[in-house]
Structure formats: C-alpha cells, structure tokens
PDB file of N, CA and C in Angstrom:
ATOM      1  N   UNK A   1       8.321  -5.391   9.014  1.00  0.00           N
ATOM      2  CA  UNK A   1       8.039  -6.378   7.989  1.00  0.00           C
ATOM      3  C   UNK A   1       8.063  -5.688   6.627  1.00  0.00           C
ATOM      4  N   UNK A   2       8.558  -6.644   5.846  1.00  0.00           N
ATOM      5  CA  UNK A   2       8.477  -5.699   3.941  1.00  0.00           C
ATOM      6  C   UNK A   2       7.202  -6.714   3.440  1.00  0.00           C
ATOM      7  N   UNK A   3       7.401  -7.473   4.020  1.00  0.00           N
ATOM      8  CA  UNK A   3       5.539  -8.027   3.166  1.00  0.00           C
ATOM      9  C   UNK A   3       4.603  -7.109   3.313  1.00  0.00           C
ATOM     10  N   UNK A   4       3.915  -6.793   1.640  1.00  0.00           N
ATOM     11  CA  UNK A   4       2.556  -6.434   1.715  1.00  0.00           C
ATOM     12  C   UNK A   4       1.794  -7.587   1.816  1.00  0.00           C
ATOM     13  N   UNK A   5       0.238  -7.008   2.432  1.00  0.00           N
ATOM     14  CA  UNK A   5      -0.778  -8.061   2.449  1.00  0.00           C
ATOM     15  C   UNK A   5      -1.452  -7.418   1.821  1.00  0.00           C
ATOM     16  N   UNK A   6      -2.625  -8.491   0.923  1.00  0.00           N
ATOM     17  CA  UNK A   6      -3.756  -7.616   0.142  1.00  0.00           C
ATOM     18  C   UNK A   6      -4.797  -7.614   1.565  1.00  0.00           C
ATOM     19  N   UNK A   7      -5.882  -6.974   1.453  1.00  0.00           N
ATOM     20  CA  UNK A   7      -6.925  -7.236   2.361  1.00  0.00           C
ATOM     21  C   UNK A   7      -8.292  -6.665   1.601  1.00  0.00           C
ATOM     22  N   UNK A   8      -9.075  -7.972   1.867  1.00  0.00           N
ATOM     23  CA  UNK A   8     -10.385  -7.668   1.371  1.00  0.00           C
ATOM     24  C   UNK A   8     -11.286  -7.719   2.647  1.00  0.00           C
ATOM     25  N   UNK A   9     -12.193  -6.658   2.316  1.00  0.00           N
ATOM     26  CA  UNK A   9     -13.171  -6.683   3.680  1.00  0.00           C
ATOM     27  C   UNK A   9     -12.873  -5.932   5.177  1.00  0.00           C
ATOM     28  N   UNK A  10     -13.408  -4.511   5.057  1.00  0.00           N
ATOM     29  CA  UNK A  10     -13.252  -3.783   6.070  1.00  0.00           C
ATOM     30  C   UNK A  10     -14.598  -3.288   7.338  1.00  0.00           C
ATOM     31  N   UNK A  11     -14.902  -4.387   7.235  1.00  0.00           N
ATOM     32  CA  UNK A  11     -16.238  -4.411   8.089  1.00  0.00           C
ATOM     33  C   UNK A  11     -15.836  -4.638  10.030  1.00  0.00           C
ATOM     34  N   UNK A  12     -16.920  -4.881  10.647  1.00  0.00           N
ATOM     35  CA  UNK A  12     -16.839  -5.309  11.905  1.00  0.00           C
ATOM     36  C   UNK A  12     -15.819  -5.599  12.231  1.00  0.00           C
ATOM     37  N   UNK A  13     -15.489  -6.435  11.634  1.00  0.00           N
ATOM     38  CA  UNK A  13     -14.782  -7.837  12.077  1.00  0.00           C
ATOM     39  C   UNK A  13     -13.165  -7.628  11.380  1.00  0.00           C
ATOM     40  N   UNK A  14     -13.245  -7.022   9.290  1.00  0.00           N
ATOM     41  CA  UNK A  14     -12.042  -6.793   9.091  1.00  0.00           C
ATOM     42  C   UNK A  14     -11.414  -5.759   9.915  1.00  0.00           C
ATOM     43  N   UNK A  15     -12.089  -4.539  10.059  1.00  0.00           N
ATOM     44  CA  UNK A  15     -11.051  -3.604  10.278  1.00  0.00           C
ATOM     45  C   UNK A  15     -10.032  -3.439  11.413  1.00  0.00           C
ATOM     46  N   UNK A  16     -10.389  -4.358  12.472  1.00  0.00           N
ATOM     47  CA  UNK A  16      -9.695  -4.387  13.276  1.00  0.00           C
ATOM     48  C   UNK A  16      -8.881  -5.514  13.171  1.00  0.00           C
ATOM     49  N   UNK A  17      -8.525  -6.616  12.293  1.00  0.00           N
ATOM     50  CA  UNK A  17      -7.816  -7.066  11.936  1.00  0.00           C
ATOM     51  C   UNK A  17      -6.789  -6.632  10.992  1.00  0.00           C
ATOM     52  N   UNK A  18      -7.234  -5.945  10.209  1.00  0.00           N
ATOM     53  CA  UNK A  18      -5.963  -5.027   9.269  1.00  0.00           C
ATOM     54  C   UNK A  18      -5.505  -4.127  10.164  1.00  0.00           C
ATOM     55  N   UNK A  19      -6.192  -3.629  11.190  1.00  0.00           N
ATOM     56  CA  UNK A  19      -5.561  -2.686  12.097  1.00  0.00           C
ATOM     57  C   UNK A  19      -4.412  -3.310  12.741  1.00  0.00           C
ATOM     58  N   UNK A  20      -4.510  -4.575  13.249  1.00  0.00           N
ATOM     59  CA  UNK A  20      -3.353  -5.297  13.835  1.00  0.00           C
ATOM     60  C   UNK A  20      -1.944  -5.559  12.767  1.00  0.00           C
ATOM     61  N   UNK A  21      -2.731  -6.021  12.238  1.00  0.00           N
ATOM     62  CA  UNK A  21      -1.725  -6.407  11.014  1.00  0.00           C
ATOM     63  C   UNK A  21      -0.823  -5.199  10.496  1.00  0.00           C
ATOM     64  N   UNK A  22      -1.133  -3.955  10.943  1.00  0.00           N
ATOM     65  CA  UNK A  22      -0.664  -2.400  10.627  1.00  0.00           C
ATOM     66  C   UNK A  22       0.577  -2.324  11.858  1.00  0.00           C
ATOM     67  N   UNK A  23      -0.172  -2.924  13.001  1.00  0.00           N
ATOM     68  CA  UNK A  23       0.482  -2.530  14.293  1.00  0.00           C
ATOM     69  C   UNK A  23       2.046  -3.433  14.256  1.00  0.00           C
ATOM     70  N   UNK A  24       1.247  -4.750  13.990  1.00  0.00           N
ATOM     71  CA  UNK A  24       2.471  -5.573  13.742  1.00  0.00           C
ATOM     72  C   UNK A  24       3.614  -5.425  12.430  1.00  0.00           C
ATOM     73  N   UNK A  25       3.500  -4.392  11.561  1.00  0.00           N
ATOM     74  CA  UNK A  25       4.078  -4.390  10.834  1.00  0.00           C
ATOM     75  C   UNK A  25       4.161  -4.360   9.363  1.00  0.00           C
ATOM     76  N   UNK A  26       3.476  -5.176   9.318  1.00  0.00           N
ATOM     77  CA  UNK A  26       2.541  -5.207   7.316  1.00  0.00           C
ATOM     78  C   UNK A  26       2.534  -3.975   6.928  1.00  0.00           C
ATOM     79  N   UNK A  27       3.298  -4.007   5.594  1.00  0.00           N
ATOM     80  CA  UNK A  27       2.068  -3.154   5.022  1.00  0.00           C
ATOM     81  C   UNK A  27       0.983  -3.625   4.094  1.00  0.00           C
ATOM     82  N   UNK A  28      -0.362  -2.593   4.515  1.00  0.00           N
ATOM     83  CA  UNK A  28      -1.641  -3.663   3.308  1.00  0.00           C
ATOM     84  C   UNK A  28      -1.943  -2.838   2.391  1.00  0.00           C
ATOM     85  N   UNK A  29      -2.506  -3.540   1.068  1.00  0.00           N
ATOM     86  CA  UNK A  29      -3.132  -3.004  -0.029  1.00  0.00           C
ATOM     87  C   UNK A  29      -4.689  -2.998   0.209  1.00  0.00           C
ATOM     88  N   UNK A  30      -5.875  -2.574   0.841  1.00  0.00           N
ATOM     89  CA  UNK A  30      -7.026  -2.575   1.212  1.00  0.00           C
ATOM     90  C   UNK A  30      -8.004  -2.748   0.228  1.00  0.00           C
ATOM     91  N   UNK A  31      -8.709  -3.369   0.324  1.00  0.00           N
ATOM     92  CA  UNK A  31     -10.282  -2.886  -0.526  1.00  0.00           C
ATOM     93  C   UNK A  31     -11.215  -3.136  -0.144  1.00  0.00           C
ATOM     94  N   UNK A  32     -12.016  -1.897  -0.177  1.00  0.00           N
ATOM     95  CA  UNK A  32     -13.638  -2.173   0.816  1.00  0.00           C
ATOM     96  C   UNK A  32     -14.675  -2.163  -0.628  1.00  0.00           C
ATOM     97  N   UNK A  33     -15.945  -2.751  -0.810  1.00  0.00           N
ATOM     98  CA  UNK A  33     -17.126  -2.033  -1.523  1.00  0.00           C
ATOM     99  C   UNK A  33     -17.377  -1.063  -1.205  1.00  0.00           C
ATOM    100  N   UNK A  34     -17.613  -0.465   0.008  1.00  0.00           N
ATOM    101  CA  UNK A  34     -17.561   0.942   0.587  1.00  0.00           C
ATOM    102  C   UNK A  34     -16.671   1.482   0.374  1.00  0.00           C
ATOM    103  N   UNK A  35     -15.993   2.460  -0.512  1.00  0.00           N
ATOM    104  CA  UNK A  35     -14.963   2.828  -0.460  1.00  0.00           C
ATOM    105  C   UNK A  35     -14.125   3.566   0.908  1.00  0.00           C
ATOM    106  N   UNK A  36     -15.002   4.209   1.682  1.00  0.00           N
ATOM    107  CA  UNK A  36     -15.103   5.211   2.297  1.00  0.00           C
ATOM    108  C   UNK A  36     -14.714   4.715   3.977  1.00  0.00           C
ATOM    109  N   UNK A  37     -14.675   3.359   4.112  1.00  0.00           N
ATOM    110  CA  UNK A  37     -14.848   2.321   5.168  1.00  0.00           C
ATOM    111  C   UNK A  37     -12.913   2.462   5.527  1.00  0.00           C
ATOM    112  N   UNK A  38     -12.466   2.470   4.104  1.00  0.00           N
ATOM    113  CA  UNK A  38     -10.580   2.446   4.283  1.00  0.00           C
ATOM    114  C   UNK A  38     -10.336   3.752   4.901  1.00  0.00           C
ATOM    115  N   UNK A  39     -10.612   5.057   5.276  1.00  0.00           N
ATOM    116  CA  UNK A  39     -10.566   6.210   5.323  1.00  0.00           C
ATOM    117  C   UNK A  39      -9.534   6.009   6.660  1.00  0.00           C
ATOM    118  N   UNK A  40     -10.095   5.204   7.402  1.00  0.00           N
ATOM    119  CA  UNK A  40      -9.174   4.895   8.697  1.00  0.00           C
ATOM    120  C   UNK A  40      -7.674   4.143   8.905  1.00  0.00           C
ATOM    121  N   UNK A  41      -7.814   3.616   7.847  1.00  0.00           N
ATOM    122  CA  UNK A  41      -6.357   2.589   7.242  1.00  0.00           C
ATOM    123  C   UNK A  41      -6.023   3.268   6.672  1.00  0.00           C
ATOM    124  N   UNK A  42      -6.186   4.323   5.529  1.00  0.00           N
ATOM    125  CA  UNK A  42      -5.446   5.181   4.740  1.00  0.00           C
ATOM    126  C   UNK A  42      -4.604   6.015   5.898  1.00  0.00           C
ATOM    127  N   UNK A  43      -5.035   6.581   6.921  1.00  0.00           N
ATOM    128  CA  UNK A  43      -4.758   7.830   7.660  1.00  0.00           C
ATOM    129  C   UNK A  43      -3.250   6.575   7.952  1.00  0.00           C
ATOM    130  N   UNK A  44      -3.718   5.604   8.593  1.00  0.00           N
ATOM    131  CA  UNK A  44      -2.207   4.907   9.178  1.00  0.00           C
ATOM    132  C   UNK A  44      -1.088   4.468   7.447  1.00  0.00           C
ATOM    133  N   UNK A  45      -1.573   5.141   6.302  1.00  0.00           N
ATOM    134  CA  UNK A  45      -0.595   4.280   5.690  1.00  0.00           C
ATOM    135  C   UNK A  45      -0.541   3.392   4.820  1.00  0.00           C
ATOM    136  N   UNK A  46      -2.193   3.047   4.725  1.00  0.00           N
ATOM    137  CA  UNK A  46      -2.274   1.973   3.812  1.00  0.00           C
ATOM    138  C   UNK A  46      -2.724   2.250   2.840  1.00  0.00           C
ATOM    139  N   UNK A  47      -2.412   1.351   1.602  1.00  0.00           N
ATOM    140  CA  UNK A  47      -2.732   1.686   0.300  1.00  0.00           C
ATOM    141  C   UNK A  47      -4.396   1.375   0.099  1.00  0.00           C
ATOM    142  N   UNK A  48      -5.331   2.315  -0.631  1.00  0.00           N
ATOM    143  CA  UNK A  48      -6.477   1.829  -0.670  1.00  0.00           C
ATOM    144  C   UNK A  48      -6.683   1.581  -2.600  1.00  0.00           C
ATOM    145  N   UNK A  49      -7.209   0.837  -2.474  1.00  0.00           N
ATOM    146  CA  UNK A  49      -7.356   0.316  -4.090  1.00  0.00           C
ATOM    147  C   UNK A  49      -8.779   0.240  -3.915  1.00  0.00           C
ATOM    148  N   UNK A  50      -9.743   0.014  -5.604  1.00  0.00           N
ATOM    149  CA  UNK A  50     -10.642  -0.074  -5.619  1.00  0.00           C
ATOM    150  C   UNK A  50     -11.377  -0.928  -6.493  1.00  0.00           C
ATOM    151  N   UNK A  51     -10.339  -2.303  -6.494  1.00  0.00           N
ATOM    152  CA  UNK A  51     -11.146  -3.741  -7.426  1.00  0.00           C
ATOM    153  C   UNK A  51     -10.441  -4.315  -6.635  1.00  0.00           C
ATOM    154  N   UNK A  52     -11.162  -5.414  -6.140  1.00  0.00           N
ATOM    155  CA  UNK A  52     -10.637  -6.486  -5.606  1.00  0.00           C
ATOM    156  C   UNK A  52      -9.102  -7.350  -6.072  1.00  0.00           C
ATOM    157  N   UNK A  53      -8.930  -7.658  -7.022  1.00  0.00           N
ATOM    158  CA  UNK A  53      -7.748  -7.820  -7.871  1.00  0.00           C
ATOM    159  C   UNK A  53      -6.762  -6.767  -8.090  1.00  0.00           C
ATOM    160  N   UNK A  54      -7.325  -5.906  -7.522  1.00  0.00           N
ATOM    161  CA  UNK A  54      -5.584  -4.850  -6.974  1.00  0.00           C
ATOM    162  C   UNK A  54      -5.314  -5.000  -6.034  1.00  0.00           C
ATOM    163  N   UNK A  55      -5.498  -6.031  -4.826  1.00  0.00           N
ATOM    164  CA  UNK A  55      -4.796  -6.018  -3.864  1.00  0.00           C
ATOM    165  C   UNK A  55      -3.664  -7.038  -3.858  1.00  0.00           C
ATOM    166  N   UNK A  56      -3.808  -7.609  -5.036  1.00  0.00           N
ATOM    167  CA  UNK A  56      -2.972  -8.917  -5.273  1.00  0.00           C
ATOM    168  C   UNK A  56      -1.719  -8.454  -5.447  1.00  0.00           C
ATOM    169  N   UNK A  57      -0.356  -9.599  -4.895  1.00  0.00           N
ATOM    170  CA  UNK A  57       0.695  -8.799  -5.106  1.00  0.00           C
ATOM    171  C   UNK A  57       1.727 -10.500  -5.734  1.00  0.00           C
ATOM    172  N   UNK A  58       2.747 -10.737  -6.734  1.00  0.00           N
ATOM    173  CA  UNK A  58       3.102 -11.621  -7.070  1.00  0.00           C
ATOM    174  C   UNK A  58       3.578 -12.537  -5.774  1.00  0.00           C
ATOM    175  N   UNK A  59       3.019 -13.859  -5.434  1.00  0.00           N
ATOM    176  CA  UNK A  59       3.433 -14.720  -4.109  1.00  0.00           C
ATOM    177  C   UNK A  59       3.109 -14.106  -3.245  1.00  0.00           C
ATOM    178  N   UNK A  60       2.235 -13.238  -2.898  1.00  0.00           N
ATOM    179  CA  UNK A  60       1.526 -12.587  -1.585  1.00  0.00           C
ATOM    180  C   UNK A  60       0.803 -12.886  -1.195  1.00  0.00           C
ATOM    181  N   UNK A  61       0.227 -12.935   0.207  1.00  0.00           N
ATOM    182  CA  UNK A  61      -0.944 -13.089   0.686  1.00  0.00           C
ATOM    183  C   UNK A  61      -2.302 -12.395   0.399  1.00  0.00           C
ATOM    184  N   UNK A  62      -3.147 -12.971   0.722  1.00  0.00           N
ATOM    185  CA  UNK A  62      -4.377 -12.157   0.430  1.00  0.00           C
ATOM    186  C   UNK A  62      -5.034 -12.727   1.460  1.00  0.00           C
ATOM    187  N   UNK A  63      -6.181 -11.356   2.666  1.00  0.00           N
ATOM    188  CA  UNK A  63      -6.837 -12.223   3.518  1.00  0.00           C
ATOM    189  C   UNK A  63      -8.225 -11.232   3.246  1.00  0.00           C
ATOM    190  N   UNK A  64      -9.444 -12.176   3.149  1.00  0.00           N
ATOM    191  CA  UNK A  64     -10.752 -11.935   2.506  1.00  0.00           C
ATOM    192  C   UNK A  64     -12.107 -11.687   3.925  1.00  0.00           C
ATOM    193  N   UNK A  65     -12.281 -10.400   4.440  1.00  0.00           N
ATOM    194  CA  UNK A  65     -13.135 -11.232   5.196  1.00  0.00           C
ATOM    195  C   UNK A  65     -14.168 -10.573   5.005  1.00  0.00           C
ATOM    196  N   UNK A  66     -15.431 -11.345   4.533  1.00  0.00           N
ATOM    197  CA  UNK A  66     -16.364 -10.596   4.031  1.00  0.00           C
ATOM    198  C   UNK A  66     -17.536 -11.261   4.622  1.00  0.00           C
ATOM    199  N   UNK A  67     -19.260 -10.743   4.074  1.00  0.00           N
ATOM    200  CA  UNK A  67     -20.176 -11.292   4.446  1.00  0.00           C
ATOM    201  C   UNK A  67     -20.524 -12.977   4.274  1.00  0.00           C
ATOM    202  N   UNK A  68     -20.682 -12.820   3.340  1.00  0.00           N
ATOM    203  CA  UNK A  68     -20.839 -15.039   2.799  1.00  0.00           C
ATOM    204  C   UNK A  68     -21.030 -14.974   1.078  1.00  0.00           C
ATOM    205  N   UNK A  69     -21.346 -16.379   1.045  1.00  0.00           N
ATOM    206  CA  UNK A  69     -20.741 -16.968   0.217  1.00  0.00           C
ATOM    207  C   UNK A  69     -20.191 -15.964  -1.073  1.00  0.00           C
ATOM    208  N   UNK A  70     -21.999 -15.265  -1.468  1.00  0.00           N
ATOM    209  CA  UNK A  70     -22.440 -14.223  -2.479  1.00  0.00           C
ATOM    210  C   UNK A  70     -21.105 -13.412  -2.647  1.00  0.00           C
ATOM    211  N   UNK A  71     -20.845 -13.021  -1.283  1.00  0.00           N
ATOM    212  CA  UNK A  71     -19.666 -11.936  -1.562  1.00  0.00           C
ATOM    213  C   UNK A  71     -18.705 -12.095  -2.026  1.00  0.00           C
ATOM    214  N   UNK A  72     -17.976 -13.692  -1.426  1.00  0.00           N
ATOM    215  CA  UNK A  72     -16.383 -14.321  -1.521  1.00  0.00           C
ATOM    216  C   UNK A  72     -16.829 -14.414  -2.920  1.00  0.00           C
ATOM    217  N   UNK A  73     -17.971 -14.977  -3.415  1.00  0.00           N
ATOM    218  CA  UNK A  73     -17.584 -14.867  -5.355  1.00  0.00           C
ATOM    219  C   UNK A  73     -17.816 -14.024  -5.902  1.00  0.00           C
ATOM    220  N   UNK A  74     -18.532 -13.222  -5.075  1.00  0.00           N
ATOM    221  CA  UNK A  74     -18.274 -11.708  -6.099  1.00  0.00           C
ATOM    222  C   UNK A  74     -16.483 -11.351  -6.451  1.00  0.00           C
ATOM    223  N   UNK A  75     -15.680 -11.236  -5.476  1.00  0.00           N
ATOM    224  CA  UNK A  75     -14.345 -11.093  -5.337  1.00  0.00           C
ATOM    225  C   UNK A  75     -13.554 -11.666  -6.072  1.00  0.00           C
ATOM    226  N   UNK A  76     -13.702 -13.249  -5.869  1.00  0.00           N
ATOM    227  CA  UNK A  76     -12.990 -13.948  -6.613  1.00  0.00           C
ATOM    228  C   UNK A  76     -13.297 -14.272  -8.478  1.00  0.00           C
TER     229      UNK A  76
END
C-alpha cells in the first residue's frame, strides 16, 4: 500500500491495531502523549511525530483511539 495513515493513540487497544495496519501494508505517521509508547512502531518503520496535527496528511486518513471524550478534544 502507498497510503499513509495518521494514527492517534497507542495504548491497549491502539497498538495492536497500528500493528496490523503495518502488517497489512500502511505506512503510519504515529502519535502517542507518551512519547515513548511508539518505540515499538518506530523499530517496524513508522514515522513517530509529536503533536497530534502532524499526523495529518492532505485527503488522508486519520484513526484516533484514545481514552474519552477529554482526550478526543484535547487532539482535535
């Protein structure tokens, strides 16, 4: 695949979803609040950024998965 994906949220639940998304092909632009959480996605390849609004790419996807509400508007 030549699509990048942005990805927000490398917790429980994200990281093994960007992990797939690696397997299948993507490449992602990452961003954790933890910085330190991407360390495992970097090793495969992926770009790690560190504001939420750098993962954005012109007509790209972006997939957010974070704690609740507080968080999704911190991001957005």
């Amino acid at each position: 695949m030549s699509e990048t994906i942005g990805f927000i949220g490398l917790g429980n639940l994200g990281q093994p979803i960007a992990c797939h998304l690696l397997a299948a092909g993507y490449a992602l632009k990452a961003c954790n609040r933890i910085a330190s959480k991407a360390g495992p996605l970097v090793a495969l390849e992926t770009q790690q950024v560190f504001q939420p609004r750098d993962v954005l790419t012109r007509g790209g996807i972006v997939v957010s998965v974070v704690w609740d509400d507080a968080a999704l508007e911190s991001i957005v």
